[in-house]
PDB file of N, CA and C in Angstrom:
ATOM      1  N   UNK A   1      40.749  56.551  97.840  1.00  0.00           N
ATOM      2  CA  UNK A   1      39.724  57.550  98.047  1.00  0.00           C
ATOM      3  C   UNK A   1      38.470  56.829  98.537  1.00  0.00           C
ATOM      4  N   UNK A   2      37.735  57.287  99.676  1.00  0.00           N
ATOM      5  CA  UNK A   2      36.788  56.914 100.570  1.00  0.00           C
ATOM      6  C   UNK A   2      35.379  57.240  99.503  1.00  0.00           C
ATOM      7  N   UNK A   3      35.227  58.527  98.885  1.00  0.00           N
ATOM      8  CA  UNK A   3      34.674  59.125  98.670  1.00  0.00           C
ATOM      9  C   UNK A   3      34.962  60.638  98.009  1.00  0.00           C
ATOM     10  N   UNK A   4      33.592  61.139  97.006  1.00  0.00           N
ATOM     11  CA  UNK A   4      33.756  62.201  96.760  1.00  0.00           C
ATOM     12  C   UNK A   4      32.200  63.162  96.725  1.00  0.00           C
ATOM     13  N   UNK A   5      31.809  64.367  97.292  1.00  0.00           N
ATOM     14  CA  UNK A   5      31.355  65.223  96.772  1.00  0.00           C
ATOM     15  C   UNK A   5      31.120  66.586  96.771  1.00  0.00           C
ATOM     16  N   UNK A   6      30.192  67.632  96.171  1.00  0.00           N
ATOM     17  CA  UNK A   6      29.927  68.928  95.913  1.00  0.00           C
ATOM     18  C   UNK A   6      29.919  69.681  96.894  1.00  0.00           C
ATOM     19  N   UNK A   7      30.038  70.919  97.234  1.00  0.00           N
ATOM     20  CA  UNK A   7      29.012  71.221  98.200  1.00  0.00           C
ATOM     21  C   UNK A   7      28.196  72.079  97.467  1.00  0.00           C
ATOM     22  N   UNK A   8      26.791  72.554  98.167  1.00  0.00           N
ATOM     23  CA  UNK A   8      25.776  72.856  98.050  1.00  0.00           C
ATOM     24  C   UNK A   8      26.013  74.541  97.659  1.00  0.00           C
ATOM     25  N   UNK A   9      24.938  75.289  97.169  1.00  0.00           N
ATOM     26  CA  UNK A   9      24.980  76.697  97.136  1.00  0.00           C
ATOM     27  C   UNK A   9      25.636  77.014  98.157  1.00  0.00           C
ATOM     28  N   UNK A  10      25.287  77.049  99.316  1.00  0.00           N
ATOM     29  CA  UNK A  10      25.630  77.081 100.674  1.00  0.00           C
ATOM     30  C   UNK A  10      27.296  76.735 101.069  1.00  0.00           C
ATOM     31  N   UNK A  11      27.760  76.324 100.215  1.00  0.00           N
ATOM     32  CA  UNK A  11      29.340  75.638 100.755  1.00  0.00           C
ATOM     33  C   UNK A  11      29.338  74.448 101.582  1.00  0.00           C
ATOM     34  N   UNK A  12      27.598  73.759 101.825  1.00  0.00           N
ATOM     35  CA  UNK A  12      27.856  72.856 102.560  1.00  0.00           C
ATOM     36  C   UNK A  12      27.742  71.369 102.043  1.00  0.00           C
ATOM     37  N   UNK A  13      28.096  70.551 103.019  1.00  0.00           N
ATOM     38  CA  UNK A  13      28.231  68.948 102.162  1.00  0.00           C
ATOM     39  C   UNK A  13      28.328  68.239 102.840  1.00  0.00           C
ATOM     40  N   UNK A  14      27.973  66.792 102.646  1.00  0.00           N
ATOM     41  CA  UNK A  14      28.220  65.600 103.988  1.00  0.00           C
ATOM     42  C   UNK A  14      28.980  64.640 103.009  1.00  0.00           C
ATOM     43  N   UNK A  15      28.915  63.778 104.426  1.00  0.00           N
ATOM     44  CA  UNK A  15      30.171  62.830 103.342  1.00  0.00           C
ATOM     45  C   UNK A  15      30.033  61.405 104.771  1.00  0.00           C
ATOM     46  N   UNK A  16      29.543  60.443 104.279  1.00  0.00           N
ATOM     47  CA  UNK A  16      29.267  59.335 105.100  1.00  0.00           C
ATOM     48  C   UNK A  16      30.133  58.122 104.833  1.00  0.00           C
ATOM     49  N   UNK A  17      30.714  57.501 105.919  1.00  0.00           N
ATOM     50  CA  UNK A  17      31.471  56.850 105.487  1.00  0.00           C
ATOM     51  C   UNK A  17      30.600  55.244 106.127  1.00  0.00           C
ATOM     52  N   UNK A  18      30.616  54.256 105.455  1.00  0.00           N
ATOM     53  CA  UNK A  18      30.270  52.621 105.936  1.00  0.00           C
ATOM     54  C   UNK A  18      30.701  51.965 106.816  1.00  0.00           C
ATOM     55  N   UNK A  19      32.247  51.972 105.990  1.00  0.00           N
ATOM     56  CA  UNK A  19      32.984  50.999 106.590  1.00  0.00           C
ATOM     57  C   UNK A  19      34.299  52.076 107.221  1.00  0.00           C
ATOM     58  N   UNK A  20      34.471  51.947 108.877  1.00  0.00           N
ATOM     59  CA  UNK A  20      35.687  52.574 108.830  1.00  0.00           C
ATOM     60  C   UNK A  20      37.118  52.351 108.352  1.00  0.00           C
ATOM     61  N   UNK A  21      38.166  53.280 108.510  1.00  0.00           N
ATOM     62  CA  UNK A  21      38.982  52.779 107.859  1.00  0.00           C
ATOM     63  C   UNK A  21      40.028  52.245 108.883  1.00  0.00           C
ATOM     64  N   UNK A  22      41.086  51.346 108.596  1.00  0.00           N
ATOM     65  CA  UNK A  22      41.425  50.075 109.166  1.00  0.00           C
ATOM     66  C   UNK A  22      42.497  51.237 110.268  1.00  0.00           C
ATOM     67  N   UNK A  23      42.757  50.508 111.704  1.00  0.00           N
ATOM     68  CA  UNK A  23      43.600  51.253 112.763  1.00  0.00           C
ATOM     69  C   UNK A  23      44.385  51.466 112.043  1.00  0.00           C
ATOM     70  N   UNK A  24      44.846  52.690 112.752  1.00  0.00           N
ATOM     71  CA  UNK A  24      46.316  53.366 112.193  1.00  0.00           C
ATOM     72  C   UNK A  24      46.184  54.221 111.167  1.00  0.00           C
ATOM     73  N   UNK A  25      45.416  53.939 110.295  1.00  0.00           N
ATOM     74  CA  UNK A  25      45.040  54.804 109.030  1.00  0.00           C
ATOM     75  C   UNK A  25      44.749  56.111 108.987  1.00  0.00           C
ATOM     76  N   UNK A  26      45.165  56.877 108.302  1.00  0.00           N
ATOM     77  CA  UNK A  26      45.115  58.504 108.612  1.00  0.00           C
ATOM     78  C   UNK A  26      44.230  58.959 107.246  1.00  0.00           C
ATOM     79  N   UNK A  27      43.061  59.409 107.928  1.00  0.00           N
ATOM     80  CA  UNK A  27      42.009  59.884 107.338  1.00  0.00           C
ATOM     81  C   UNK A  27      42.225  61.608 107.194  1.00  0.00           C
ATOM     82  N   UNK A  28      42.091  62.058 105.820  1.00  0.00           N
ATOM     83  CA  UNK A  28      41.985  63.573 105.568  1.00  0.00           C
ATOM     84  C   UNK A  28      41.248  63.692 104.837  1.00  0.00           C
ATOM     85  N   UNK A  29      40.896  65.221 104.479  1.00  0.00           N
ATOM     86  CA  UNK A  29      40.278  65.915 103.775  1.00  0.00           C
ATOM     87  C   UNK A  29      40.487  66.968 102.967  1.00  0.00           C
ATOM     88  N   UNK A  30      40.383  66.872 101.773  1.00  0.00           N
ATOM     89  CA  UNK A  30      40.600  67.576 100.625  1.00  0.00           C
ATOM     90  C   UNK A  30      40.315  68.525  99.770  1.00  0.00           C
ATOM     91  N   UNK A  31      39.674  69.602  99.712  1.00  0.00           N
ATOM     92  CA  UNK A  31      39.160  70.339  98.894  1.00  0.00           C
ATOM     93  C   UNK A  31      39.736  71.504  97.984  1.00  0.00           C
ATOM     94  N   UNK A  32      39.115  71.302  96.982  1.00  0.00           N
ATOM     95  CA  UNK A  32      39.600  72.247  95.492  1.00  0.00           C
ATOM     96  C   UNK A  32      38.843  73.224  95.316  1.00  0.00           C
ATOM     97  N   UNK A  33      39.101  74.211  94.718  1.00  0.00           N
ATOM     98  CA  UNK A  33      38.502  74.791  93.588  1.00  0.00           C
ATOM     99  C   UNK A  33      37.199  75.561  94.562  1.00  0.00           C
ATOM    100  N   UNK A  34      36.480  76.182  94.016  1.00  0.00           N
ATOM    101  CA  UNK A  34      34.781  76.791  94.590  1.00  0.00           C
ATOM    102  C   UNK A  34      35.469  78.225  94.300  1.00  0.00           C
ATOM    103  N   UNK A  35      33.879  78.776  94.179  1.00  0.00           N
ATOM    104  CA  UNK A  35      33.651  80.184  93.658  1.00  0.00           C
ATOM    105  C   UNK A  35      33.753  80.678  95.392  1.00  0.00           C
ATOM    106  N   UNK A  36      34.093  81.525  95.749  1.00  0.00           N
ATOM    107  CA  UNK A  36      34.055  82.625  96.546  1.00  0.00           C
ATOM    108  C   UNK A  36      32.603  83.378  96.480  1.00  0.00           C
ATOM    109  N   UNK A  37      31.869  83.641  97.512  1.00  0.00           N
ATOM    110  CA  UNK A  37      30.740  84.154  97.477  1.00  0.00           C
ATOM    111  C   UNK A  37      31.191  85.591  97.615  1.00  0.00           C
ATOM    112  N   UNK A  38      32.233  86.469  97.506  1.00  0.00           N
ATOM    113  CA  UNK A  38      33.034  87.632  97.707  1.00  0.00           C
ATOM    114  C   UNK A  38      33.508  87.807  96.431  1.00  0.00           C
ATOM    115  N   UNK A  39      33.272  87.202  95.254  1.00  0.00           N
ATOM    116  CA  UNK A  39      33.697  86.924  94.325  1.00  0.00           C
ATOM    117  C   UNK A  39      32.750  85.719  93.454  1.00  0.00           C
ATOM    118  N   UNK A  40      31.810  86.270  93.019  1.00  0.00           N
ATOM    119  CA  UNK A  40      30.258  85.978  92.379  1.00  0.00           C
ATOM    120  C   UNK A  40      30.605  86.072  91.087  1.00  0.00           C
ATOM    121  N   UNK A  41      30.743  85.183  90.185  1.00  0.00           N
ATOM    122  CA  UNK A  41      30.762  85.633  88.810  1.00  0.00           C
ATOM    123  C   UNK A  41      32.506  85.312  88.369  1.00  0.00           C
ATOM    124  N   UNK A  42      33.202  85.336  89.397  1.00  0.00           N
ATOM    125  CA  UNK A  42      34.252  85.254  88.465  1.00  0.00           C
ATOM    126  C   UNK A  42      34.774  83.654  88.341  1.00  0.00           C
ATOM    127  N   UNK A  43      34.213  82.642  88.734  1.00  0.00           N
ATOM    128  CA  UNK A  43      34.872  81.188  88.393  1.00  0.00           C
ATOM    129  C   UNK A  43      35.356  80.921  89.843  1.00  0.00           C
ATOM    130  N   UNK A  44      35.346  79.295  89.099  1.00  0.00           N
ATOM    131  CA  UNK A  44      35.932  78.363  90.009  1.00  0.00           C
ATOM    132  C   UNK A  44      37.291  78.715  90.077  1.00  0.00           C
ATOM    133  N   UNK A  45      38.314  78.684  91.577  1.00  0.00           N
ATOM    134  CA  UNK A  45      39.413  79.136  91.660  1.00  0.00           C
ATOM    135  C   UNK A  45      40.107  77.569  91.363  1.00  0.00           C
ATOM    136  N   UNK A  46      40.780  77.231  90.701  1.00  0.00           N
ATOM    137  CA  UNK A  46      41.610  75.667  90.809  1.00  0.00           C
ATOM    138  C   UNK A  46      43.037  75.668  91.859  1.00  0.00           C
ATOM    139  N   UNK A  47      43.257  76.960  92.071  1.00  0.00           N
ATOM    140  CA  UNK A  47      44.642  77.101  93.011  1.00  0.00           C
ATOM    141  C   UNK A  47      44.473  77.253  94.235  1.00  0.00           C
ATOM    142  N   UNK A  48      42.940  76.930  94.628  1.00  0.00           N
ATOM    143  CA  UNK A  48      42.589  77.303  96.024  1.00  0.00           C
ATOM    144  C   UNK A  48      42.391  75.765  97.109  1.00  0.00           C
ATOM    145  N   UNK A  49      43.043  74.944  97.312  1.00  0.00           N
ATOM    146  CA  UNK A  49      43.557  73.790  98.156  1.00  0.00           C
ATOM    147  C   UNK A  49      43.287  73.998  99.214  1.00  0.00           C
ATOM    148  N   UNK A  50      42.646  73.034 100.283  1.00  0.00           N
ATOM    149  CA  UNK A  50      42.806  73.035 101.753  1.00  0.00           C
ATOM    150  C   UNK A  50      42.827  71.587 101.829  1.00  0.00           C
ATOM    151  N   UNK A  51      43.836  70.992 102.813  1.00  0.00           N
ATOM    152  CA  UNK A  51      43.458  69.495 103.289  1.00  0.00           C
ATOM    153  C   UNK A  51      43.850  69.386 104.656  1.00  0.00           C
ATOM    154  N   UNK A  52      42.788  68.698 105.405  1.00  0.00           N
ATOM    155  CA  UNK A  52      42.443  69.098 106.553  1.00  0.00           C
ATOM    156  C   UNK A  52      42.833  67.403 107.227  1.00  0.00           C
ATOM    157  N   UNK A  53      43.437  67.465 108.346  1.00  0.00           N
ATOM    158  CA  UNK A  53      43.716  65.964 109.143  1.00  0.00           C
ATOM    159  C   UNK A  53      42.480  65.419 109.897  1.00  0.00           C
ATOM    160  N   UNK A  54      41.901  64.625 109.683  1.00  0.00           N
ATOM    161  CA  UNK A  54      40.839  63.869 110.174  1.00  0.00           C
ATOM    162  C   UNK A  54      40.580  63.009 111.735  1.00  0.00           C
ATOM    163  N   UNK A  55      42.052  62.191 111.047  1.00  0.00           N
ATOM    164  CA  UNK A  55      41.943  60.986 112.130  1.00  0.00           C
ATOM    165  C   UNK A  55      43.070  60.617 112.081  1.00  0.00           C
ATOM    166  N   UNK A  56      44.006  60.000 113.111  1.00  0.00           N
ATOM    167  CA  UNK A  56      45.187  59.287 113.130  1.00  0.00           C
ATOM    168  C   UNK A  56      46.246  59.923 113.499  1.00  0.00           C
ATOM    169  N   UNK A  57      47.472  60.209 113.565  1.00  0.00           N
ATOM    170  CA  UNK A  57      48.777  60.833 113.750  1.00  0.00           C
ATOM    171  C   UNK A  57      49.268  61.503 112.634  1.00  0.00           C
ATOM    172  N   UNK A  58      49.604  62.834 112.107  1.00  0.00           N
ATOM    173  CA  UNK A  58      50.023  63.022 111.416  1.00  0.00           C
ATOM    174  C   UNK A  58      51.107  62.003 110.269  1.00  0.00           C
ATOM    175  N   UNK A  59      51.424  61.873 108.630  1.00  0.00           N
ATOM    176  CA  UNK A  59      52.491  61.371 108.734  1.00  0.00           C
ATOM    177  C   UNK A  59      54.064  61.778 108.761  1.00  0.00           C
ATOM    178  N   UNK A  60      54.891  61.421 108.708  1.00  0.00           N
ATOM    179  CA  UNK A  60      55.900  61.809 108.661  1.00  0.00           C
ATOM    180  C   UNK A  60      56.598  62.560 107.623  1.00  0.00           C
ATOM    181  N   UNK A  61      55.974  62.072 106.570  1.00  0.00           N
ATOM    182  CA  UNK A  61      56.297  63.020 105.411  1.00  0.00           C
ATOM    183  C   UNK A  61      55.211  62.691 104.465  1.00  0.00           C
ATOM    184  N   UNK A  62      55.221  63.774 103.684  1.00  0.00           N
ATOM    185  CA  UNK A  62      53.943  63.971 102.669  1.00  0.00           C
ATOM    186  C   UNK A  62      54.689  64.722 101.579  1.00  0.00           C
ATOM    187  N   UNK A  63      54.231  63.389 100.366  1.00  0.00           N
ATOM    188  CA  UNK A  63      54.869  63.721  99.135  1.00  0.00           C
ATOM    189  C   UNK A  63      53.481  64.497  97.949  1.00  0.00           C
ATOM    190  N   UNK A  64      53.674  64.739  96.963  1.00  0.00           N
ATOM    191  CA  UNK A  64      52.608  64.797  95.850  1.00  0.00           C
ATOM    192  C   UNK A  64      52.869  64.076  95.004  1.00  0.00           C
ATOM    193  N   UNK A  65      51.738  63.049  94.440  1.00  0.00           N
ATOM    194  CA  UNK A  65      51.453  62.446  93.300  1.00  0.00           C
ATOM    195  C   UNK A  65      51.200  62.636  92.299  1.00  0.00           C
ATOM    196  N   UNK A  66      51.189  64.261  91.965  1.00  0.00           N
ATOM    197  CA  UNK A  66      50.497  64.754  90.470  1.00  0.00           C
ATOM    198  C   UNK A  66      52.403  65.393  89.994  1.00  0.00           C
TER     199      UNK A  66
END
């Protein structure tokens, strides 16, 4: 993991990276959970996942670690 954080009231967020990461390497993006602004009051959703491809070639297969 490169990094982690929030986003803002707004849904928004940055995320800076230093050092890039080494050729070939396939950079994504991950996000969990957030309240729905269509849905005010009722909680953080934990079943709500998006991960998004960044950089590199897809891989060939993608397992889960949990």
């Amino acid at each position: 993991m490169l990094g982690a954080v929030r986003t803002d009231e707004n849904g928004e967020f940055g995320l800076g990276i230093v050092d890039g990461p080494d050729a070939g390497a396939v950079l994504y993006l991950v996000a969990q959970g957030g309240e729905a602004k269509t849905a005010v009051g009722a909680g953080s959703n934990p079943a709500t996942t998006l991960m998004a491809l960044l950089r590199g070639d897809a891989p060939a297969q993608v397992r889960s670690t949990s």
